[in-house]
PDB file of N, CA and C in Angstrom:
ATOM      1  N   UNK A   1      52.076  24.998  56.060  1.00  0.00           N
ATOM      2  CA  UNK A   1      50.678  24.633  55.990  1.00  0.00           C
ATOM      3  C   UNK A   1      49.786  25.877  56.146  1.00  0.00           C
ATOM      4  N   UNK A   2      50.191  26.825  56.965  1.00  0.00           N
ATOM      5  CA  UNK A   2      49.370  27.888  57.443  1.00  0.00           C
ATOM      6  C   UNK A   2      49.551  28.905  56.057  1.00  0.00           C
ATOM      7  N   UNK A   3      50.633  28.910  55.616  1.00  0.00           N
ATOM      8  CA  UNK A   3      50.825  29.459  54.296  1.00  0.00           C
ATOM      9  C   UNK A   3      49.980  29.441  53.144  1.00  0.00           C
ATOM     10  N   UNK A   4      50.230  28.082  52.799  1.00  0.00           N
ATOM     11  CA  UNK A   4      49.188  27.357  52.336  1.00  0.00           C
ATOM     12  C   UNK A   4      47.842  27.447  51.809  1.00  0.00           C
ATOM     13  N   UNK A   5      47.159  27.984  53.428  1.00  0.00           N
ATOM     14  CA  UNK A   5      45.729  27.964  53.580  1.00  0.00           C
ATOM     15  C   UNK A   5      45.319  29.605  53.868  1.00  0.00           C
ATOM     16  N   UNK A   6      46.261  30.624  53.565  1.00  0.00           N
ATOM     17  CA  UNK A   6      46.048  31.675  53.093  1.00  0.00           C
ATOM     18  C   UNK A   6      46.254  32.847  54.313  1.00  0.00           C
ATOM     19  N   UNK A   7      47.317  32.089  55.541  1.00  0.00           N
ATOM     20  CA  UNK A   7      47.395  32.853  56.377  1.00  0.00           C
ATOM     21  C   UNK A   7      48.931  33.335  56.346  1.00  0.00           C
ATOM     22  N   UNK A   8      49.024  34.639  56.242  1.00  0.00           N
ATOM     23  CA  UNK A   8      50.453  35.292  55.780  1.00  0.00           C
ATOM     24  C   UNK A   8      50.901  35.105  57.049  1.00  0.00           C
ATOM     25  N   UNK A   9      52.534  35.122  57.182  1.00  0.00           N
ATOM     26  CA  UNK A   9      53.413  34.793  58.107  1.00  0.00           C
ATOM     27  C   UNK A   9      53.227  35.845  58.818  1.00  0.00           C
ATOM     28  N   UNK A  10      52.968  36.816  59.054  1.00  0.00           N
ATOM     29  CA  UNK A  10      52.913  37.980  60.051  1.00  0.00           C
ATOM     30  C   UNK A  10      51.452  37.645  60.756  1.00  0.00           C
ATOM     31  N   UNK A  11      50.738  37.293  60.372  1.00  0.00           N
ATOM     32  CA  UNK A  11      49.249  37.227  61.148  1.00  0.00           C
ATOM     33  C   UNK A  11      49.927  35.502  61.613  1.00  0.00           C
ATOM     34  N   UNK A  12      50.201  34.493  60.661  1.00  0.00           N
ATOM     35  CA  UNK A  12      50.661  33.217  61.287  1.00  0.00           C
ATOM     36  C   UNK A  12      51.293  33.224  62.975  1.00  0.00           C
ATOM     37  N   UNK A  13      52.739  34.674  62.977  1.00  0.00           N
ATOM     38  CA  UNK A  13      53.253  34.305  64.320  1.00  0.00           C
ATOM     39  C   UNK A  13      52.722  35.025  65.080  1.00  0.00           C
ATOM     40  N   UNK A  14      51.502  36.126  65.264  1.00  0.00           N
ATOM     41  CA  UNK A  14      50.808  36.430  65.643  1.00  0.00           C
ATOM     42  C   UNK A  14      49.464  35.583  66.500  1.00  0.00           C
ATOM     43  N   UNK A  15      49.373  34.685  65.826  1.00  0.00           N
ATOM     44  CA  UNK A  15      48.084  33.454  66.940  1.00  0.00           C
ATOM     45  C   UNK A  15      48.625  32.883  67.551  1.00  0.00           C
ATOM     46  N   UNK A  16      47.708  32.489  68.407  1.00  0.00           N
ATOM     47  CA  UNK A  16      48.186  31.371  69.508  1.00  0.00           C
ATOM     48  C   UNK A  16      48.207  29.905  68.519  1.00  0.00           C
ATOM     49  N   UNK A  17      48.701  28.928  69.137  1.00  0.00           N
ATOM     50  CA  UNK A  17      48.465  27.682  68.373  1.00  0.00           C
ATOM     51  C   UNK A  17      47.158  27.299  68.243  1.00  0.00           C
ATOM     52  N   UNK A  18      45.980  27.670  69.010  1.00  0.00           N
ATOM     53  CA  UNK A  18      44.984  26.680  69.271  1.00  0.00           C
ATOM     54  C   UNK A  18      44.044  27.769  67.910  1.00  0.00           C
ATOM     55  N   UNK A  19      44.259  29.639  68.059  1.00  0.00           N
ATOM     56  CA  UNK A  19      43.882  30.051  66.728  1.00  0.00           C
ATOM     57  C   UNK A  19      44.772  29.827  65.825  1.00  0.00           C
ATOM     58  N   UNK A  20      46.020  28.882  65.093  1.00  0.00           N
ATOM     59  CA  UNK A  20      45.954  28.734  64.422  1.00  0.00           C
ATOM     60  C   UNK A  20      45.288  27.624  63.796  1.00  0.00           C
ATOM     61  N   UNK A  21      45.026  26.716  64.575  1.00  0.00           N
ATOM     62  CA  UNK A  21      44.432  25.510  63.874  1.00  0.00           C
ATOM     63  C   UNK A  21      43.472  25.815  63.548  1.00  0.00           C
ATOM     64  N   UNK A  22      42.512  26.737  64.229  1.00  0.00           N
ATOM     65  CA  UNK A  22      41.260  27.312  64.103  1.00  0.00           C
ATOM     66  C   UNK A  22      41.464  27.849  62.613  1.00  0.00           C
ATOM     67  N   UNK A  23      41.966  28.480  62.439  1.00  0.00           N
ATOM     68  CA  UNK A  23      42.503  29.484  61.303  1.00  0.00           C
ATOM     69  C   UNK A  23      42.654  28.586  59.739  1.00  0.00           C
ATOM     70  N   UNK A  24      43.597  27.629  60.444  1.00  0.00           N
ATOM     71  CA  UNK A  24      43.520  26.397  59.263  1.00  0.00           C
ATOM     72  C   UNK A  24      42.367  25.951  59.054  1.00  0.00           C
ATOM     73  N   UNK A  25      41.695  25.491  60.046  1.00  0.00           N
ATOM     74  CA  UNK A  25      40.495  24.463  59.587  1.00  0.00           C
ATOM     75  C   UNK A  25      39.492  25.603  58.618  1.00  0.00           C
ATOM     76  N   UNK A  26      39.484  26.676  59.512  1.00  0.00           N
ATOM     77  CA  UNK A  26      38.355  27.349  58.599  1.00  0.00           C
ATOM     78  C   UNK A  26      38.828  28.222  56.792  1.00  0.00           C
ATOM     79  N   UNK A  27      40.294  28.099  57.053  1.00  0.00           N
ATOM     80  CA  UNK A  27      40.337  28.311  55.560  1.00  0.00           C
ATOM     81  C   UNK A  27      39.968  27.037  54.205  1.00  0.00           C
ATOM     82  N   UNK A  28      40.022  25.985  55.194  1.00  0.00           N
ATOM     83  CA  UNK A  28      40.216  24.724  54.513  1.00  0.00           C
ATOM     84  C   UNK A  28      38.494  24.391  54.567  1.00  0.00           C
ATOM     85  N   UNK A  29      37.691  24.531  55.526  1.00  0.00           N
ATOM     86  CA  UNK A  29      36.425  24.357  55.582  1.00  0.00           C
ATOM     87  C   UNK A  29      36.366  25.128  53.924  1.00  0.00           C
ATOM     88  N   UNK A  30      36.480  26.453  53.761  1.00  0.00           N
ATOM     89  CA  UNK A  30      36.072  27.641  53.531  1.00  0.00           C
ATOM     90  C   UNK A  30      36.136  27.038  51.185  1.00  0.00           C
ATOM     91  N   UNK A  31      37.305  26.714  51.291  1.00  0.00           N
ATOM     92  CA  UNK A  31      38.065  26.120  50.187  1.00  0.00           C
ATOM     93  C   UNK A  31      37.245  24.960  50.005  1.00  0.00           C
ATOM     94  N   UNK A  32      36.880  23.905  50.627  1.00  0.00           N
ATOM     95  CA  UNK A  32      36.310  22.863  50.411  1.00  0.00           C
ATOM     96  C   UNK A  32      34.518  23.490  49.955  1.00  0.00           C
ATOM     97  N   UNK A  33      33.948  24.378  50.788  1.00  0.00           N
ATOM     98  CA  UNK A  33      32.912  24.975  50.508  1.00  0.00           C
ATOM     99  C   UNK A  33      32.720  25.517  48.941  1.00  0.00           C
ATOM    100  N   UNK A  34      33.643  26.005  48.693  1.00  0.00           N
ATOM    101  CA  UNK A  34      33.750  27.100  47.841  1.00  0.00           C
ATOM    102  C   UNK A  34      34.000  25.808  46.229  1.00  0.00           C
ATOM    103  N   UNK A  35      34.842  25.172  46.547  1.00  0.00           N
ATOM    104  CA  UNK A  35      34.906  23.726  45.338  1.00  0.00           C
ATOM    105  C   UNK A  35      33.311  22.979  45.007  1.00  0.00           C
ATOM    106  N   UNK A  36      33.260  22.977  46.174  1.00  0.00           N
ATOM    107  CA  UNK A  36      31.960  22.091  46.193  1.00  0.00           C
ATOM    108  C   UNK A  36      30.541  22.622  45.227  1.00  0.00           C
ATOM    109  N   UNK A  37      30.428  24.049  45.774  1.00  0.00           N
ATOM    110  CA  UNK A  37      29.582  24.894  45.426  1.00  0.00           C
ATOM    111  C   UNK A  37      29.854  25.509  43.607  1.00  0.00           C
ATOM    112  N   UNK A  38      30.938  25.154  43.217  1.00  0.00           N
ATOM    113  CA  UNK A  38      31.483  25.371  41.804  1.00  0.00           C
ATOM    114  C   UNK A  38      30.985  24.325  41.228  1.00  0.00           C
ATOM    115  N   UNK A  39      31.605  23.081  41.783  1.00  0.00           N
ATOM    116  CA  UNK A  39      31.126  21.682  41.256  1.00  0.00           C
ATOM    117  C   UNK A  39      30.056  21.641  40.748  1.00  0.00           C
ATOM    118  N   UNK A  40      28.907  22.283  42.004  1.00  0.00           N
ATOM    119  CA  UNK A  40      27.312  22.006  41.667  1.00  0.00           C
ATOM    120  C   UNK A  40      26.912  23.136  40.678  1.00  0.00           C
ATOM    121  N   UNK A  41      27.159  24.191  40.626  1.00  0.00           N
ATOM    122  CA  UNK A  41      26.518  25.100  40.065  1.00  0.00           C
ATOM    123  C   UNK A  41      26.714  24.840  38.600  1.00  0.00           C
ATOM    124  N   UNK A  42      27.876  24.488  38.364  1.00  0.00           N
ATOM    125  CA  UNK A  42      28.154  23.902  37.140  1.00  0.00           C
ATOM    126  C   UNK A  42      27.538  22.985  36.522  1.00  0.00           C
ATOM    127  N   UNK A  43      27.193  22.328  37.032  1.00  0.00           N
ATOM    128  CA  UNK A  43      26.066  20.603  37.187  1.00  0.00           C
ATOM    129  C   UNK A  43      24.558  20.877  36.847  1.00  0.00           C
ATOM    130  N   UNK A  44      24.719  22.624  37.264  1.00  0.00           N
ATOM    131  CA  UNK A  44      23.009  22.577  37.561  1.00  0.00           C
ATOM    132  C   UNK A  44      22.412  23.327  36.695  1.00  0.00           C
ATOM    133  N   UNK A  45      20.774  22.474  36.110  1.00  0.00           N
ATOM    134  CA  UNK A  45      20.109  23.004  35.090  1.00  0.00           C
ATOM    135  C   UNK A  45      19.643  24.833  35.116  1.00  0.00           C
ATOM    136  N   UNK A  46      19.607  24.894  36.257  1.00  0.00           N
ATOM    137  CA  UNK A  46      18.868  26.058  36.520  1.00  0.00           C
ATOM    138  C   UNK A  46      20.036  26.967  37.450  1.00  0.00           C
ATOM    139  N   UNK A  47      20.441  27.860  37.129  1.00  0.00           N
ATOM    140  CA  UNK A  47      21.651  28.588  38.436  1.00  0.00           C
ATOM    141  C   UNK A  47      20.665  29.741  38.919  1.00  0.00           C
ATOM    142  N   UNK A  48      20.180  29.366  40.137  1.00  0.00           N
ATOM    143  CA  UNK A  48      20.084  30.592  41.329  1.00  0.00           C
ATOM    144  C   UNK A  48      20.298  31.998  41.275  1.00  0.00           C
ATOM    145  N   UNK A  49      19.614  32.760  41.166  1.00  0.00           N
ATOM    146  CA  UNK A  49      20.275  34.856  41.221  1.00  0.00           C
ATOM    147  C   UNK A  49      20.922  34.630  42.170  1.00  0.00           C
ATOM    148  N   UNK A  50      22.346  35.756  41.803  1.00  0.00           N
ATOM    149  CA  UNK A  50      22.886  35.988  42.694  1.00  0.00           C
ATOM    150  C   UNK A  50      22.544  36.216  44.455  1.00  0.00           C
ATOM    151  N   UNK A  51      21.750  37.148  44.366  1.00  0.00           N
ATOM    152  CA  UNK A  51      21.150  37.848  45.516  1.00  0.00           C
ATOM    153  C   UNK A  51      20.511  36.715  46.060  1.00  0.00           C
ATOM    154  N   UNK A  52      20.253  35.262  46.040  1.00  0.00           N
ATOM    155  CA  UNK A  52      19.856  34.870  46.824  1.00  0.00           C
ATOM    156  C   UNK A  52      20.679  33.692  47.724  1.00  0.00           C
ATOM    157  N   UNK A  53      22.268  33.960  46.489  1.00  0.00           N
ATOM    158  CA  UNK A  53      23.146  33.436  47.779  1.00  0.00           C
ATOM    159  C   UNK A  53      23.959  33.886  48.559  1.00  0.00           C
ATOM    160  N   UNK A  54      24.294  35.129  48.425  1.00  0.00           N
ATOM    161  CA  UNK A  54      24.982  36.147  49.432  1.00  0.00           C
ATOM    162  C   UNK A  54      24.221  36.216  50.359  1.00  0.00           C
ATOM    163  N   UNK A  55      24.876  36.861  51.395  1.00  0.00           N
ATOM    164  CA  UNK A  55      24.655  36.827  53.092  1.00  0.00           C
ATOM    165  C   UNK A  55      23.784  38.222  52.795  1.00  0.00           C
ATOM    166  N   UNK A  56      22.772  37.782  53.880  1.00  0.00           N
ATOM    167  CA  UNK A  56      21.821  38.659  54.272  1.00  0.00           C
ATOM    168  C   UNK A  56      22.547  40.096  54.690  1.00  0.00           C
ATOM    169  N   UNK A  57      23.927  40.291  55.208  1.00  0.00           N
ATOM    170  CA  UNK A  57      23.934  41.373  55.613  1.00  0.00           C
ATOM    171  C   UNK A  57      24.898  42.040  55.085  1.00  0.00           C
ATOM    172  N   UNK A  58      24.702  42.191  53.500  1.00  0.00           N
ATOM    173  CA  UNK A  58      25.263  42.485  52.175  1.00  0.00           C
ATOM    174  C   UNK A  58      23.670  43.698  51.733  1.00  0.00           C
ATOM    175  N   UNK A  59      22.115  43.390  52.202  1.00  0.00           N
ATOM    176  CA  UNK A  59      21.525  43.919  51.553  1.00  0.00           C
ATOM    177  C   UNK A  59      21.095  45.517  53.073  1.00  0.00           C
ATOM    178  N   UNK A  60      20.903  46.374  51.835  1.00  0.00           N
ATOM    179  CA  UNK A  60      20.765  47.800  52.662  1.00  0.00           C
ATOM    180  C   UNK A  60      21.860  48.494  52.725  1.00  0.00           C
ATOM    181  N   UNK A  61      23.292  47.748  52.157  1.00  0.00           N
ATOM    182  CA  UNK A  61      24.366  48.592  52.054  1.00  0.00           C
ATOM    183  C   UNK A  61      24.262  49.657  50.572  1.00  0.00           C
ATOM    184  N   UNK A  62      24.804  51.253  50.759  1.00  0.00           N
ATOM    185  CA  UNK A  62      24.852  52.014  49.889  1.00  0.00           C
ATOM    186  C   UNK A  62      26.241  52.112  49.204  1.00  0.00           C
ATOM    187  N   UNK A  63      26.624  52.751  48.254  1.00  0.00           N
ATOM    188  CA  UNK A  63      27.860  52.938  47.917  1.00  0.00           C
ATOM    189  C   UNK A  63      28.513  53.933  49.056  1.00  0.00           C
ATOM    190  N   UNK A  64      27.703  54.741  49.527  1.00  0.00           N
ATOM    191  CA  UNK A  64      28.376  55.278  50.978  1.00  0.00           C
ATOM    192  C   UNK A  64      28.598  54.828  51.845  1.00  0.00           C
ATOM    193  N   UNK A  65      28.167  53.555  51.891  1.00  0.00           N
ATOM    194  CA  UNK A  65      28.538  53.057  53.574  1.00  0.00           C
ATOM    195  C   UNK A  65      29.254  52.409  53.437  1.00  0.00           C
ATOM    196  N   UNK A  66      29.644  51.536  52.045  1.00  0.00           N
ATOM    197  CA  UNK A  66      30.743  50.966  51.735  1.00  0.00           C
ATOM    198  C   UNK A  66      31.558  51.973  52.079  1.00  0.00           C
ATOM    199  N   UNK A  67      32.251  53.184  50.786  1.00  0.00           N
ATOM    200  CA  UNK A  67      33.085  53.202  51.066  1.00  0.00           C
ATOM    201  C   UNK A  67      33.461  54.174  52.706  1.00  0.00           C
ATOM    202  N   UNK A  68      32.530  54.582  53.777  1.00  0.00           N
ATOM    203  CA  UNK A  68      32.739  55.003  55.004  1.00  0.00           C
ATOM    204  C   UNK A  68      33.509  53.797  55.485  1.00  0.00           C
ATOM    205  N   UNK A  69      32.866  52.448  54.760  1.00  0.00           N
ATOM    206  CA  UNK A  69      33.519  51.430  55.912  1.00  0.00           C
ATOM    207  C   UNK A  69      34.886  51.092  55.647  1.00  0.00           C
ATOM    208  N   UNK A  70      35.069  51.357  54.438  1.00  0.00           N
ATOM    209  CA  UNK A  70      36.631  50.453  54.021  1.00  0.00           C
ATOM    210  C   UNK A  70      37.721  52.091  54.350  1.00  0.00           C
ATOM    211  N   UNK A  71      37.110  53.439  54.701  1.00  0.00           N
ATOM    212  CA  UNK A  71      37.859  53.912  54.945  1.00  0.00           C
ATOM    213  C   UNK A  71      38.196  53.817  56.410  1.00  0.00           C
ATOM    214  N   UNK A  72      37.315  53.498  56.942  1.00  0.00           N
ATOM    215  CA  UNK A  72      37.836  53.156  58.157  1.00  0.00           C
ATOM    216  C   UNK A  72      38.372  52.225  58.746  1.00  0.00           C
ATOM    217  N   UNK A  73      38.216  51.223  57.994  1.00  0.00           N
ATOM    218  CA  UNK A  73      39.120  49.858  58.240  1.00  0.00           C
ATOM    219  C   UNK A  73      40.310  49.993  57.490  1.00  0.00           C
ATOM    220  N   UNK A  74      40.854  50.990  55.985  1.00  0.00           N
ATOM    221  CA  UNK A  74      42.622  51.212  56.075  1.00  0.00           C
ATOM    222  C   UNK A  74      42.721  52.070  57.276  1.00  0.00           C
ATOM    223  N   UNK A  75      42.269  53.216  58.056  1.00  0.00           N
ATOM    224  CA  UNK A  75      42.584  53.878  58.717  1.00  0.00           C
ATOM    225  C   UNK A  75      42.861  53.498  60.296  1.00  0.00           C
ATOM    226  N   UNK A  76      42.044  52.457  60.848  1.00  0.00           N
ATOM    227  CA  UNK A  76      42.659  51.428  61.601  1.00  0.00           C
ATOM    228  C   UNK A  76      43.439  50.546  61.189  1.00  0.00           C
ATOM    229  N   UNK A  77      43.987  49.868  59.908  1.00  0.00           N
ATOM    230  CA  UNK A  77      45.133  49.170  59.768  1.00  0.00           C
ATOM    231  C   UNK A  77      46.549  49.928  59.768  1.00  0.00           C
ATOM    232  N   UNK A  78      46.025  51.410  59.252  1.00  0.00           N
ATOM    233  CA  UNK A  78      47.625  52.384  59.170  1.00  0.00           C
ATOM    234  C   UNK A  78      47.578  52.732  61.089  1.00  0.00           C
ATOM    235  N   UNK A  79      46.923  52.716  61.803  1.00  0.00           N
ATOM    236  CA  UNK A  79      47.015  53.133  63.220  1.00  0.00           C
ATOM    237  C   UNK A  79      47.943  52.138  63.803  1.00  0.00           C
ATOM    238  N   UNK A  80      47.389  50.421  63.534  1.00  0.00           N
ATOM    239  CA  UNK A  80      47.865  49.718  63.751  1.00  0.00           C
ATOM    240  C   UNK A  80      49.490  49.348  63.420  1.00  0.00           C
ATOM    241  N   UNK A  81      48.991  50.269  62.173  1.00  0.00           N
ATOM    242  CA  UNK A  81      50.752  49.348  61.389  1.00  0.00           C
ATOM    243  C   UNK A  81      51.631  50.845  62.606  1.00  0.00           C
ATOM    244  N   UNK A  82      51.198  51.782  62.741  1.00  0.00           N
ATOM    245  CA  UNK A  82      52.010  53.020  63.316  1.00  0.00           C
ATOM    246  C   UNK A  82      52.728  52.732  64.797  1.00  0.00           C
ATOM    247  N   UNK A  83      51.738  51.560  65.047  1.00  0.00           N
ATOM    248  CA  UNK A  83      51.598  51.365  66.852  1.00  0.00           C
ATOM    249  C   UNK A  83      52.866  50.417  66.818  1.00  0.00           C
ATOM    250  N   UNK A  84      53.280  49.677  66.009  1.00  0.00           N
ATOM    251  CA  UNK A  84      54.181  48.225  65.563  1.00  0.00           C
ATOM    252  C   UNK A  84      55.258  48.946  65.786  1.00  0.00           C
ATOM    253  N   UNK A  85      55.500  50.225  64.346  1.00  0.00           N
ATOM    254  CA  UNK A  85      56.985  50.415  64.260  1.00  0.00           C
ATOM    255  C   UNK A  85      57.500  51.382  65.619  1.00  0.00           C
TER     256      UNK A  85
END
């Protein structure tokens, strides 16, 4: 089930039970959101700009701070993966 709903077996035996259910519900919230919102947009005479359904804290980002951020988030996942083996 946890599979399923998009949580890989290494992060799966990693939670406690009570985050995994957590984990489930919100991929499944997340999936049900995401159907729903296809459904309608499809339906609808008029479709919305982008920019006004993304999250507010998407705007003021540069192409530099992107990529500062994603280098630092592989560079804490390789720390992490280093700390394991």
């Amino acid at each position: 089930m946890a599979v399923s709903a998009g949580i890989s077996s290494i992060e799966f035996w990693e939670l406690t039970p009570y985050l995994k259910r957590l984990a489930i519900e919100g991929t499944h919230d997340r999936d049900v959101a995401i159907s729903w919102l296809t459904a309608s947009l499809g339906r609808a005479k008029k479709i919305p700009k982008l920019k006004t359904m993304l999250s507010k804290k998407q705007e003021g980002w540069d192409k530099k701070d992107m990529e500062a951020g994603l280098k630092n988030a592989f560079s804490t996942i390789k720390a992490i993966k280093k700390k394991r083996k």
